[in-house]
Structure formats: structure tokens, C-alpha cells
N, C-alpha and C. Protein backbone atom coordinates (compact mmCIF):
# COMPACT_ATOMS: atom_id res chain seq x y z
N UNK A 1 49.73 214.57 143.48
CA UNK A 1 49.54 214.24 144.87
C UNK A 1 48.13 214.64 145.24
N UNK A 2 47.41 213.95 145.44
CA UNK A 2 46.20 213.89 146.20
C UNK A 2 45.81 214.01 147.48
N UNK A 3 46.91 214.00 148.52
CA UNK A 3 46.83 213.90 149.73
C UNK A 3 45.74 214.77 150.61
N UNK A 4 45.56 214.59 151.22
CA UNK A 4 44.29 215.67 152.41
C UNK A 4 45.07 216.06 153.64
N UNK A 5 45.14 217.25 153.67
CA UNK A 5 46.46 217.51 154.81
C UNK A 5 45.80 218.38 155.54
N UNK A 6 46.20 218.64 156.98
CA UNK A 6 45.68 219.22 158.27
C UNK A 6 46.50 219.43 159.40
N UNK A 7 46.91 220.38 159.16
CA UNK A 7 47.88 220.75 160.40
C UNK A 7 47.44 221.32 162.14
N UNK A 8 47.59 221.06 162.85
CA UNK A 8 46.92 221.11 164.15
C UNK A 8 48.47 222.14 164.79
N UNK A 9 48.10 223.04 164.88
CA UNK A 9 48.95 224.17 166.17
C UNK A 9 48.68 223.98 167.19
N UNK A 10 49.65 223.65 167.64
CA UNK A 10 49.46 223.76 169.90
C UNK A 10 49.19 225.71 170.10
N UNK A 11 48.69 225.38 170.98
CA UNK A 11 48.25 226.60 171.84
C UNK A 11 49.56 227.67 171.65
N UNK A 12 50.77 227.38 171.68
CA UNK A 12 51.94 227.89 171.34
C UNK A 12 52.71 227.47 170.37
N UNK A 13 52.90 228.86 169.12
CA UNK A 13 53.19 228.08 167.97
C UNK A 13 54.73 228.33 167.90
N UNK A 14 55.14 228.22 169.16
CA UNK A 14 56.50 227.78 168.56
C UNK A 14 57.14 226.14 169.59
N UNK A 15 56.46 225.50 169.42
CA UNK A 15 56.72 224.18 169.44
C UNK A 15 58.19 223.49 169.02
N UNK A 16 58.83 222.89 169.73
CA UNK A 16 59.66 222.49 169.17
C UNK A 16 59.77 221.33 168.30
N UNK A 17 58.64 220.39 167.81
CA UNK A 17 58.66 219.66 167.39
C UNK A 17 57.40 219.00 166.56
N UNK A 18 57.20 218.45 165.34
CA UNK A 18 56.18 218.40 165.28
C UNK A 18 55.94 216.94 164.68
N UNK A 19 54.63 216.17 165.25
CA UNK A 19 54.92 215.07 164.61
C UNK A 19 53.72 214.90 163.26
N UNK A 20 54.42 214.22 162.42
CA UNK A 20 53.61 213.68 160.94
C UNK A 20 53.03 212.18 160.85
N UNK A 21 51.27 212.40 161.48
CA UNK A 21 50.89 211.28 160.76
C UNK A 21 49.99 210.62 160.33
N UNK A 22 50.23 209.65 159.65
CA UNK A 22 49.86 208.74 158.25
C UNK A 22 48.44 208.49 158.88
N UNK A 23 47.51 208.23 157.77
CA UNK A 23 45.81 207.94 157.63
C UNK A 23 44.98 208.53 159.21
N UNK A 24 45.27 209.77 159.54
CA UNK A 24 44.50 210.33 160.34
C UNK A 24 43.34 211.13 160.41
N UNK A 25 42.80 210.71 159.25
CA UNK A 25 41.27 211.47 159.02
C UNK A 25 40.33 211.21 160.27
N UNK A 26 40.36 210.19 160.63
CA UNK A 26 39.77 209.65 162.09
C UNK A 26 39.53 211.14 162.78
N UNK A 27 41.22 211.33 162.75
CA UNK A 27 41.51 212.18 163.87
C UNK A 27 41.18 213.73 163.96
N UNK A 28 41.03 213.98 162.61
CA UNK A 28 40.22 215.82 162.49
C UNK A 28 39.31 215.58 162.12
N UNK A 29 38.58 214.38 161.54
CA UNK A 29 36.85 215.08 161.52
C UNK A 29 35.95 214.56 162.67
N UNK A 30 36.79 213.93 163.63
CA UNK A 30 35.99 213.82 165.13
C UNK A 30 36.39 215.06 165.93
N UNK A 31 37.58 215.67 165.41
CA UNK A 31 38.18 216.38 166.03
C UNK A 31 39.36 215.74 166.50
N UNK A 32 40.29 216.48 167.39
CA UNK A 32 41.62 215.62 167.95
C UNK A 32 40.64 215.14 169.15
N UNK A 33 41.27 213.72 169.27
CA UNK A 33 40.42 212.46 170.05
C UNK A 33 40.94 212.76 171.57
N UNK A 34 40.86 212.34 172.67
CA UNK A 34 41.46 212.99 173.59
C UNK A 34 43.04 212.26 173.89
N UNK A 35 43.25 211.34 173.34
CA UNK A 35 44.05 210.56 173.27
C UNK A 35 45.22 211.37 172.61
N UNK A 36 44.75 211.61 171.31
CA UNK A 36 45.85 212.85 170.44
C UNK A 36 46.30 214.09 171.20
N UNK A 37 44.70 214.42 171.65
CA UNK A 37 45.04 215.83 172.05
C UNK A 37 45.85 215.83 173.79
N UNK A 38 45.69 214.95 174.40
CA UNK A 38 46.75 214.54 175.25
C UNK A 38 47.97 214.36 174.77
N UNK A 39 48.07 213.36 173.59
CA UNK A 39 49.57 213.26 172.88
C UNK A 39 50.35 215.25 172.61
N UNK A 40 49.29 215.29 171.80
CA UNK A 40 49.72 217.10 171.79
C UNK A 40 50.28 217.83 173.03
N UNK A 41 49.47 217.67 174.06
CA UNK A 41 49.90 218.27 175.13
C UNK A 41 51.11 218.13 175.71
N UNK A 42 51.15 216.39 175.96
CA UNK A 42 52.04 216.33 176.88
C UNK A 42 53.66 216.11 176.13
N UNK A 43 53.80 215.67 175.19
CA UNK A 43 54.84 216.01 174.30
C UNK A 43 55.13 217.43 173.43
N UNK A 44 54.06 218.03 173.80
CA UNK A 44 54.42 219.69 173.33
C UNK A 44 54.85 219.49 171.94
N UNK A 45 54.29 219.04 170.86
CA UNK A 45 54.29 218.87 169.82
C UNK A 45 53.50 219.54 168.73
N UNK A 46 53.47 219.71 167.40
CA UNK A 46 52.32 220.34 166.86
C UNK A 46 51.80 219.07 165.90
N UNK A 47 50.69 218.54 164.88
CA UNK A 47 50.57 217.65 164.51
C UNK A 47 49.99 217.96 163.49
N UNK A 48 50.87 217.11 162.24
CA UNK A 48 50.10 217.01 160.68
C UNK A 48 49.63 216.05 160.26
N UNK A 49 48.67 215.51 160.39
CA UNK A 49 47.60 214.42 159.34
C UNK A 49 47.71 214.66 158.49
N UNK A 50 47.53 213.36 157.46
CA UNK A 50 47.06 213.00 156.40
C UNK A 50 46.74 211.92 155.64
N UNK A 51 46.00 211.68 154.70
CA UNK A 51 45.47 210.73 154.14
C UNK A 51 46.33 210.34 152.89
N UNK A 52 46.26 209.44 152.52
CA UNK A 52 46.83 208.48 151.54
C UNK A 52 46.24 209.09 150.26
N UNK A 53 46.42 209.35 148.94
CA UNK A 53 45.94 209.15 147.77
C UNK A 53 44.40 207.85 147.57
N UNK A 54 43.44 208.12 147.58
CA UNK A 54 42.07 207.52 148.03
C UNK A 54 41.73 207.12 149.20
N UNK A 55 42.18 207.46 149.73
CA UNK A 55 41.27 207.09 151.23
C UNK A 55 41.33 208.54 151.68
N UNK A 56 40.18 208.45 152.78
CA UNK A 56 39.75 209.80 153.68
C UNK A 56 39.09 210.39 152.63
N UNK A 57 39.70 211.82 153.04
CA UNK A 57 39.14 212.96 152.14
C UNK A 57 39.95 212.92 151.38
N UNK A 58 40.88 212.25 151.14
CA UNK A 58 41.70 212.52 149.28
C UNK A 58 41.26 211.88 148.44
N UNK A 59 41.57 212.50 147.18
CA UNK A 59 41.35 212.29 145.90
C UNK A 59 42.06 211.36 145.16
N UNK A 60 41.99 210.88 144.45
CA UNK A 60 43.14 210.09 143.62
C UNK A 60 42.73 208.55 143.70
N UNK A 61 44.12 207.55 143.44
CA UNK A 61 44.16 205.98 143.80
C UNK A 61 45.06 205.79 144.46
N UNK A 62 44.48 204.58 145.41
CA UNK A 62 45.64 204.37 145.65
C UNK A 62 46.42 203.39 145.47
N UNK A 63 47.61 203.89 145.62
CA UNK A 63 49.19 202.82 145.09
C UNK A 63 50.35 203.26 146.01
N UNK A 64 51.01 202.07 145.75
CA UNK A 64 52.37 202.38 146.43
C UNK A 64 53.23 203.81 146.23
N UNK A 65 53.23 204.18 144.84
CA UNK A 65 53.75 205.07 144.14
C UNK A 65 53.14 206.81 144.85
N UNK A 66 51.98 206.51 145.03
CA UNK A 66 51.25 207.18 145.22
C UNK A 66 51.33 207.83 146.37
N UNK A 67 51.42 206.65 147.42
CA UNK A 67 51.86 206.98 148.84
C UNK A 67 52.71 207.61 149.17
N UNK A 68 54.08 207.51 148.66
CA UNK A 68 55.37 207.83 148.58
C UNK A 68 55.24 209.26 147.89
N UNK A 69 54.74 209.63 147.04
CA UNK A 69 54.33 210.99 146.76
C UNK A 69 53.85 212.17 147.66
N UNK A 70 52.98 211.10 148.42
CA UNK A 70 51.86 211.91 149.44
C UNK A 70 52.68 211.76 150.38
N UNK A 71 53.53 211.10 150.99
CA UNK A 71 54.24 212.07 152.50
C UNK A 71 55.41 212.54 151.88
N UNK A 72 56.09 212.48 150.41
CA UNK A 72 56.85 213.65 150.66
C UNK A 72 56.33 215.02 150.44
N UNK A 73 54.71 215.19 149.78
CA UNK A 73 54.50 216.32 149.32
C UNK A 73 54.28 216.57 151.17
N UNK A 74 53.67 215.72 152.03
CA UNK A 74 53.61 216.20 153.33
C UNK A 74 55.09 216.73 153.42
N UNK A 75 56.04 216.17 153.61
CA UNK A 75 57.14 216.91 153.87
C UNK A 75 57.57 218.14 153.26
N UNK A 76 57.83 218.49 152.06
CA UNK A 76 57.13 219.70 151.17
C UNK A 76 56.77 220.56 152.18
N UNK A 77 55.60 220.39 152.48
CA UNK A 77 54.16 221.41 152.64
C UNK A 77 55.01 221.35 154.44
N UNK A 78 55.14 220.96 155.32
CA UNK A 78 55.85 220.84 156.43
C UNK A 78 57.48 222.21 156.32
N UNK A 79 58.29 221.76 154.99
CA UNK A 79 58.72 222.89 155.58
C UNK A 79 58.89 223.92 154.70
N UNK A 80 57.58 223.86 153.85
CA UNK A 80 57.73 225.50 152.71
C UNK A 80 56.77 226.24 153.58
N UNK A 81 55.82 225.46 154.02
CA UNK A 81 54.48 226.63 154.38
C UNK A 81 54.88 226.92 155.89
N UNK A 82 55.10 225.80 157.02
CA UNK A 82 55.35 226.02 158.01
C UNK A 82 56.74 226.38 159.15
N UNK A 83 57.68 225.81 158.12
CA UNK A 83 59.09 226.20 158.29
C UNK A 83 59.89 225.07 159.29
N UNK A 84 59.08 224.16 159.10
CA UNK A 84 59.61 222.59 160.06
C UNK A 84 60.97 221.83 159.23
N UNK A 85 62.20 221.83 160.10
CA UNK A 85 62.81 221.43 159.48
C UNK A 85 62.81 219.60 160.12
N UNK A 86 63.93 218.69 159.46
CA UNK A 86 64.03 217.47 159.29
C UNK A 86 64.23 217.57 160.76
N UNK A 87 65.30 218.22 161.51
CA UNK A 87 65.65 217.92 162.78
C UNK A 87 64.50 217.87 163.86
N UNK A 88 63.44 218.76 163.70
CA UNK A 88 62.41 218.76 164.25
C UNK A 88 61.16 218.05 163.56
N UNK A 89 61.25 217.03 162.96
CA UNK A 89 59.81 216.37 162.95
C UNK A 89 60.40 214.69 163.49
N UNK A 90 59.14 214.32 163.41
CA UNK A 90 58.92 213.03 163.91
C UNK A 90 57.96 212.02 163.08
N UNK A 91 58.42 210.92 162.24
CA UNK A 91 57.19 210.34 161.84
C UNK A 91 56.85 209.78 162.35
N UNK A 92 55.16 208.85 162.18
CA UNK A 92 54.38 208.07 162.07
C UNK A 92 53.84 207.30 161.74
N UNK A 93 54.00 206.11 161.36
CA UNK A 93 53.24 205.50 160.52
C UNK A 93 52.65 204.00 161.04
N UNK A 94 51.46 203.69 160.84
CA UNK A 94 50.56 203.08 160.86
C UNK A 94 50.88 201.38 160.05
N UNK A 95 51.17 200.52 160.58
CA UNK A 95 50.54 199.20 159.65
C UNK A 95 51.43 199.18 158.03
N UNK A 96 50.69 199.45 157.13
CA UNK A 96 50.72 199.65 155.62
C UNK A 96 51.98 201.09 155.36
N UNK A 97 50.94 202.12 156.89
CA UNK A 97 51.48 203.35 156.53
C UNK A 97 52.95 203.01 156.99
N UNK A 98 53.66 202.36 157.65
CA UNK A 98 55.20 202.12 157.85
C UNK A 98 55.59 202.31 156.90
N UNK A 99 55.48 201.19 155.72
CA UNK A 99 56.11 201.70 154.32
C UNK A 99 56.12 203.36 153.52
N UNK A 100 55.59 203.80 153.58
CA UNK A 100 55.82 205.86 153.27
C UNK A 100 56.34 206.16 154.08
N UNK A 101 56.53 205.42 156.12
CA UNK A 101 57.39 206.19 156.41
C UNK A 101 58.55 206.53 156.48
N UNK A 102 58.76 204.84 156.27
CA UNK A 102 60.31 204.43 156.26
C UNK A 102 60.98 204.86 155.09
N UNK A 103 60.19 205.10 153.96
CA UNK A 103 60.60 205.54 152.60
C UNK A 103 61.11 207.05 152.48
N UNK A 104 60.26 207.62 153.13
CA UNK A 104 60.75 209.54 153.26
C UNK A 104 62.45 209.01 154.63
N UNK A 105 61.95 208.56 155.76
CA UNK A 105 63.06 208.75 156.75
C UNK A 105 63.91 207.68 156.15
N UNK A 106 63.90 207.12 154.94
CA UNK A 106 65.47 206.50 154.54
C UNK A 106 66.08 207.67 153.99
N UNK A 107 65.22 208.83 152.86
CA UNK A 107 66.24 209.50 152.88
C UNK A 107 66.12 210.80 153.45
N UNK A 108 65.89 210.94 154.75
CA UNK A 108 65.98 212.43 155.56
C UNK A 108 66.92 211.73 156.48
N UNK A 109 68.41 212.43 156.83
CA UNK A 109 69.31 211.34 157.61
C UNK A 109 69.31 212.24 159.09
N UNK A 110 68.45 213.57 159.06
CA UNK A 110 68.63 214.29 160.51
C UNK A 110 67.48 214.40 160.89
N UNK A 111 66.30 213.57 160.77
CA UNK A 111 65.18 213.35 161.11
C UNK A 111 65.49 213.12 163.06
N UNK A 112 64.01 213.94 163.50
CA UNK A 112 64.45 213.47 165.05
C UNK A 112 63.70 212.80 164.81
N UNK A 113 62.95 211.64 164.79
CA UNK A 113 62.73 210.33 164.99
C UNK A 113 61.62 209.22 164.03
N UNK A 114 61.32 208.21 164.17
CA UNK A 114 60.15 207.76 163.77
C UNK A 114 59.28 206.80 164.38
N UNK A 115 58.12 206.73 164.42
CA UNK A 115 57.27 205.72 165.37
C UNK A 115 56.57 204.78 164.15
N UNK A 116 56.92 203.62 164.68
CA UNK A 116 55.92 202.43 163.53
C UNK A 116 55.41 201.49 164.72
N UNK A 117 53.80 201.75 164.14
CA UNK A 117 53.31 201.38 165.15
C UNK A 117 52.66 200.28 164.26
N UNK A 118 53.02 198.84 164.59
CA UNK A 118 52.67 197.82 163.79
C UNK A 118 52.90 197.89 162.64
N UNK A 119 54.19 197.73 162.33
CA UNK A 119 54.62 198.02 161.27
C UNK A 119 54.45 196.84 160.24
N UNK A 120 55.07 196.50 159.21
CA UNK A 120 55.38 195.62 158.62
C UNK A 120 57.08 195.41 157.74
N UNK A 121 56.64 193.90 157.42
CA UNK A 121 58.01 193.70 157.08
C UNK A 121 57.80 193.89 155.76
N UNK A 122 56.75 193.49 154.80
CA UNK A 122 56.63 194.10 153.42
C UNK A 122 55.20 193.52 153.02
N UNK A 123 54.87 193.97 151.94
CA UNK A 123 53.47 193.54 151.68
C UNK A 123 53.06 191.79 151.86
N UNK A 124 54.01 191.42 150.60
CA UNK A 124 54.30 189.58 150.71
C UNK A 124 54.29 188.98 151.72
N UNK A 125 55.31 189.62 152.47
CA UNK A 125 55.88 189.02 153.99
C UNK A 125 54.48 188.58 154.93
N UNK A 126 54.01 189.81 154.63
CA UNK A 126 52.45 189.89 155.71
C UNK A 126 51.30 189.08 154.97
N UNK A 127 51.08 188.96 153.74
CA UNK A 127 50.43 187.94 153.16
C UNK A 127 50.33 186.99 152.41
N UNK A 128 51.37 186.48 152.51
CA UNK A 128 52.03 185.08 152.13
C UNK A 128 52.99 184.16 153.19
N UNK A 129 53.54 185.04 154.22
CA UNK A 129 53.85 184.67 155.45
C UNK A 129 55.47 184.01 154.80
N UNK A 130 55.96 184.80 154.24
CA UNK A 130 57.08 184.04 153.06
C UNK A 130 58.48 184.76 153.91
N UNK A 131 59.38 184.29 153.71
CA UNK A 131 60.81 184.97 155.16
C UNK A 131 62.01 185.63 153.87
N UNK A 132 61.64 185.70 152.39
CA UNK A 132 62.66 186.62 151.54
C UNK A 132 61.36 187.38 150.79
N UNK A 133 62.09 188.43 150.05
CA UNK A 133 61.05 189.30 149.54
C UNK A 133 61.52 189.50 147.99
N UNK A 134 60.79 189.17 147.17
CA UNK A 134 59.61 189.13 145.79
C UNK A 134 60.72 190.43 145.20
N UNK A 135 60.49 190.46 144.19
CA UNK A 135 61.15 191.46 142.99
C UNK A 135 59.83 192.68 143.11
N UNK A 136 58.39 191.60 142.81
CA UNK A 136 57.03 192.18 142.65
C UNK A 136 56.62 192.74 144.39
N UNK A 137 57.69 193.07 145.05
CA UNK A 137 57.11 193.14 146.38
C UNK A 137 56.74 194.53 146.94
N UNK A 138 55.61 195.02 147.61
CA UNK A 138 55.29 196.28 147.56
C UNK A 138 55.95 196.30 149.30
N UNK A 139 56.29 197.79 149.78
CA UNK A 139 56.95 198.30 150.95
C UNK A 139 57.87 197.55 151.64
N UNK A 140 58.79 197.19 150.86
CA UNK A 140 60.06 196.88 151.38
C UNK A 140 60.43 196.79 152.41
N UNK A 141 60.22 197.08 153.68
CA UNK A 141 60.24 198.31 154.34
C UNK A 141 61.60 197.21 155.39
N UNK A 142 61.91 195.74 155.13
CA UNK A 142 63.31 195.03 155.56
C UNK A 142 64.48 195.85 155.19
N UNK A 143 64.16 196.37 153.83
CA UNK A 143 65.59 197.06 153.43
C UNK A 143 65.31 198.40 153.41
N UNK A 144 64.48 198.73 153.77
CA UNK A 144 64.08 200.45 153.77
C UNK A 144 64.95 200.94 155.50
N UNK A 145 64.58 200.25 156.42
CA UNK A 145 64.89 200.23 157.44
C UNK A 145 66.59 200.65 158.04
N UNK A 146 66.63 199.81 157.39
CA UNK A 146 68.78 199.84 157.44
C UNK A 146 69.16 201.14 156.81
N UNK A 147 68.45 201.68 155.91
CA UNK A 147 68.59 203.21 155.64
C UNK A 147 68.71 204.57 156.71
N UNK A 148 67.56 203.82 157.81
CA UNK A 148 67.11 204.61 158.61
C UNK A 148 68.36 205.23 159.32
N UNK A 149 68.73 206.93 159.93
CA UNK A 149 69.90 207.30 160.71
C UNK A 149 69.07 207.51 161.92
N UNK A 150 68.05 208.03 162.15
CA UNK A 150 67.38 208.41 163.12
C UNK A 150 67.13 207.23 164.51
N UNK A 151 66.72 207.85 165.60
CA UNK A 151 65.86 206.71 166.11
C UNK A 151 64.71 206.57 166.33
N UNK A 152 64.39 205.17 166.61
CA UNK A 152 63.39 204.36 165.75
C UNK A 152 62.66 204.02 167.21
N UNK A 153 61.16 203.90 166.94
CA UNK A 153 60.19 203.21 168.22
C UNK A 153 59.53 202.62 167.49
N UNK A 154 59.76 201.65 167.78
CA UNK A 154 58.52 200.19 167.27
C UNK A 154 57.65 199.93 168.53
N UNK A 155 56.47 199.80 168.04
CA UNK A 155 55.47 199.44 168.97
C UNK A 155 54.76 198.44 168.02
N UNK A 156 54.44 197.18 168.91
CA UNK A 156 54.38 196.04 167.89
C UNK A 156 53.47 195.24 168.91
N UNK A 157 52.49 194.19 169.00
CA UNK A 157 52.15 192.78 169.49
C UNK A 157 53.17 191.73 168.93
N UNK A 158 52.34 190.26 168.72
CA UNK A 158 53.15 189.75 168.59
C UNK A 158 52.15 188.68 167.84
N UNK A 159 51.51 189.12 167.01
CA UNK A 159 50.50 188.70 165.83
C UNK A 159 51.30 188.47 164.47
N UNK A 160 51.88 189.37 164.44
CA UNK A 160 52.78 189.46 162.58
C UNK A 160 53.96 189.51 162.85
N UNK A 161 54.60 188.88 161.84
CA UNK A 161 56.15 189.19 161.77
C UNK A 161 56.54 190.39 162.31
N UNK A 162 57.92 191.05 162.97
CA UNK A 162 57.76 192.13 164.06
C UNK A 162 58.86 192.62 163.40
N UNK A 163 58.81 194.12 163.07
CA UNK A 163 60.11 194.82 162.66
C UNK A 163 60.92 194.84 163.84
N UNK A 164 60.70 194.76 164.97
CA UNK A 164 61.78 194.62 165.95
C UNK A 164 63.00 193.40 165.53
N UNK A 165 62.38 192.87 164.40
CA UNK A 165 63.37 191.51 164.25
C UNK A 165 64.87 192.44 163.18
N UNK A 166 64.04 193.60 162.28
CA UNK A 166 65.02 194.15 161.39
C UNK A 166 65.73 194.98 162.64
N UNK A 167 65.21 195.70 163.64
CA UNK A 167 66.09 196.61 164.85
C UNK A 167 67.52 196.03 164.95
N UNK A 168 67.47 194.69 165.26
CA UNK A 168 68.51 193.40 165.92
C UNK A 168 69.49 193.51 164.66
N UNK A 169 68.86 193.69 163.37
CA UNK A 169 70.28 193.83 162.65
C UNK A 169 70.87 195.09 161.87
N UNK A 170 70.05 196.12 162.70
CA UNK A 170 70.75 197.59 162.75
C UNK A 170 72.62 197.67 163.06
């Protein structure tokens, strides 16, 4: 695992909740943006970034395989070092990053929640524009989804195929 990880403490470290997320290098080497650090505030949250296996400050390549490595070692490192359990985190994920998230919260079943913010329906789906999915298909994330126990916030336009379409057959 290659990942680049960064944990951000609220002013009070006993937070009840903390959220995890995907390709936020943006977000600690500008510092927390005021946008985050509002998010921090007003949800009283604590927040872990990290980067993918080659991108940001990590090391490595990247791959699907790879990804999936790197947020569970985030999860790992979430509750050996800091003592965060499943009930108290929240994921994140980004675009591409949907797929790692949906992959850790298919199997954490007491997760408090997850946010996919433009998610996708799978790699193919999004660039081939194709409505079944490939053997060869990278982030699943149609059948990753139905795994999910937690609840779910999609935040989506209306540019790409919309995981709100997999919600409907929850």
C-alpha cells in the first residue's frame, strides 16, 4: 500500500464521527480549504485524506487492485492508530474514487454512512456508454452497491449515467 494519509483533528478530539476521503491532497497541502474546514466545523467531524497508489504524494501505480488496498489500509490505520470504529466513520468518494468506496462499505455492514459524489456506474459504463457490464470491467460499483447496509448520499448532475438509478433498485 502506497497510500499518503493525513488525518485532520477538530479542535476537540473526541468527535463523534469522522469522515474518510478519497484523492484529497488538494486539501492538506493548501491546507483545509475553507469549504472543508467549514465541513469540519459544522458537522463536528474529524477528517482523513488520502491519495490513491500514484497520484498525490503516494508512491506506487496505479490500479484498481491497488485502490482497494489503499482505503482499506485507510481503514486499518483509522481504527488501529486512532480508535474509529465502522459505526462512526463516514465515506467519501469522488468520481473513479466511488469504486474503493463502495468496495470497503460493501463489506463494513455498520458503517454510519457514505457520500458519492459523482459517482459512477463502472469504468465501461462511463466510457463506452454501454447499459451491461464487461467480465474485463473495472469498479463495478452497479453490483457493489446492493451490498451496501448503510445509508447512502448521492450527489450527482445529470451529465453521466447517475447511481441514483442503482438507489431505485435498493
Amino acid at each position: 500500500m502506497a497510500s499518503s494519509l493525513r488525518f485532520q483533528l477538530s479542535s476537540s478530539s473526541s468527535m463523534p464521527m469522522t469522515l474518510a476521503a478519497d484523492d484529497s491532497s488538494w486539501m492538506f497541502y493548501v491546507g483545509l480549504t475553507p469549504t472543508w474546514q467549514q465541513l469540519k466545523v459544522n458537522l463536528r467531524v474529524n477528517l482523513m485524506g488520502y491519495d490513491y497508489s500514484g497520484y498525490g504524494a503516494s508512491a506506487g501505480k496505479p490500479s484498481e487492485s491497488n485502490t482497494y488496498a489503499d482505503i482499506e489500509a485507510v481503514y486499518q490505520c483509522l481504527q488501529t492508530e486512532y480508535g474509529v470504529s465502522q459505526e462512526d466513520l463516514i465515506l467519501y468518494g469522488q468520481s473513479v474514487g466511488s469504486g474503493p468506496t463502495l468496495h470497503l462499505a460493501s463489506k463494513l455492514p455498520r458503517l454510519r454512512g457514505v457520500v458519492l459524489h459523482s459517482g459512477i456506474l463502472s469504468g465501461l459504463r462511463v466510457l463506452c456508454h454501454v447499459k451491461f457490464t464487461f467480465c474485463c470491467d473495472i469498479y463495478k460499483n452497479i453490483n457493489k452497491i446492493k451490498k451496501v447496509k448503510c445509508p447512502v448520499l448521492v450527489i450527482h448532475g445529470t451529465g453521466r449515467l447517475m447511481l441514483v438509478e442503482l438507489l431505485a433498485w435498493k
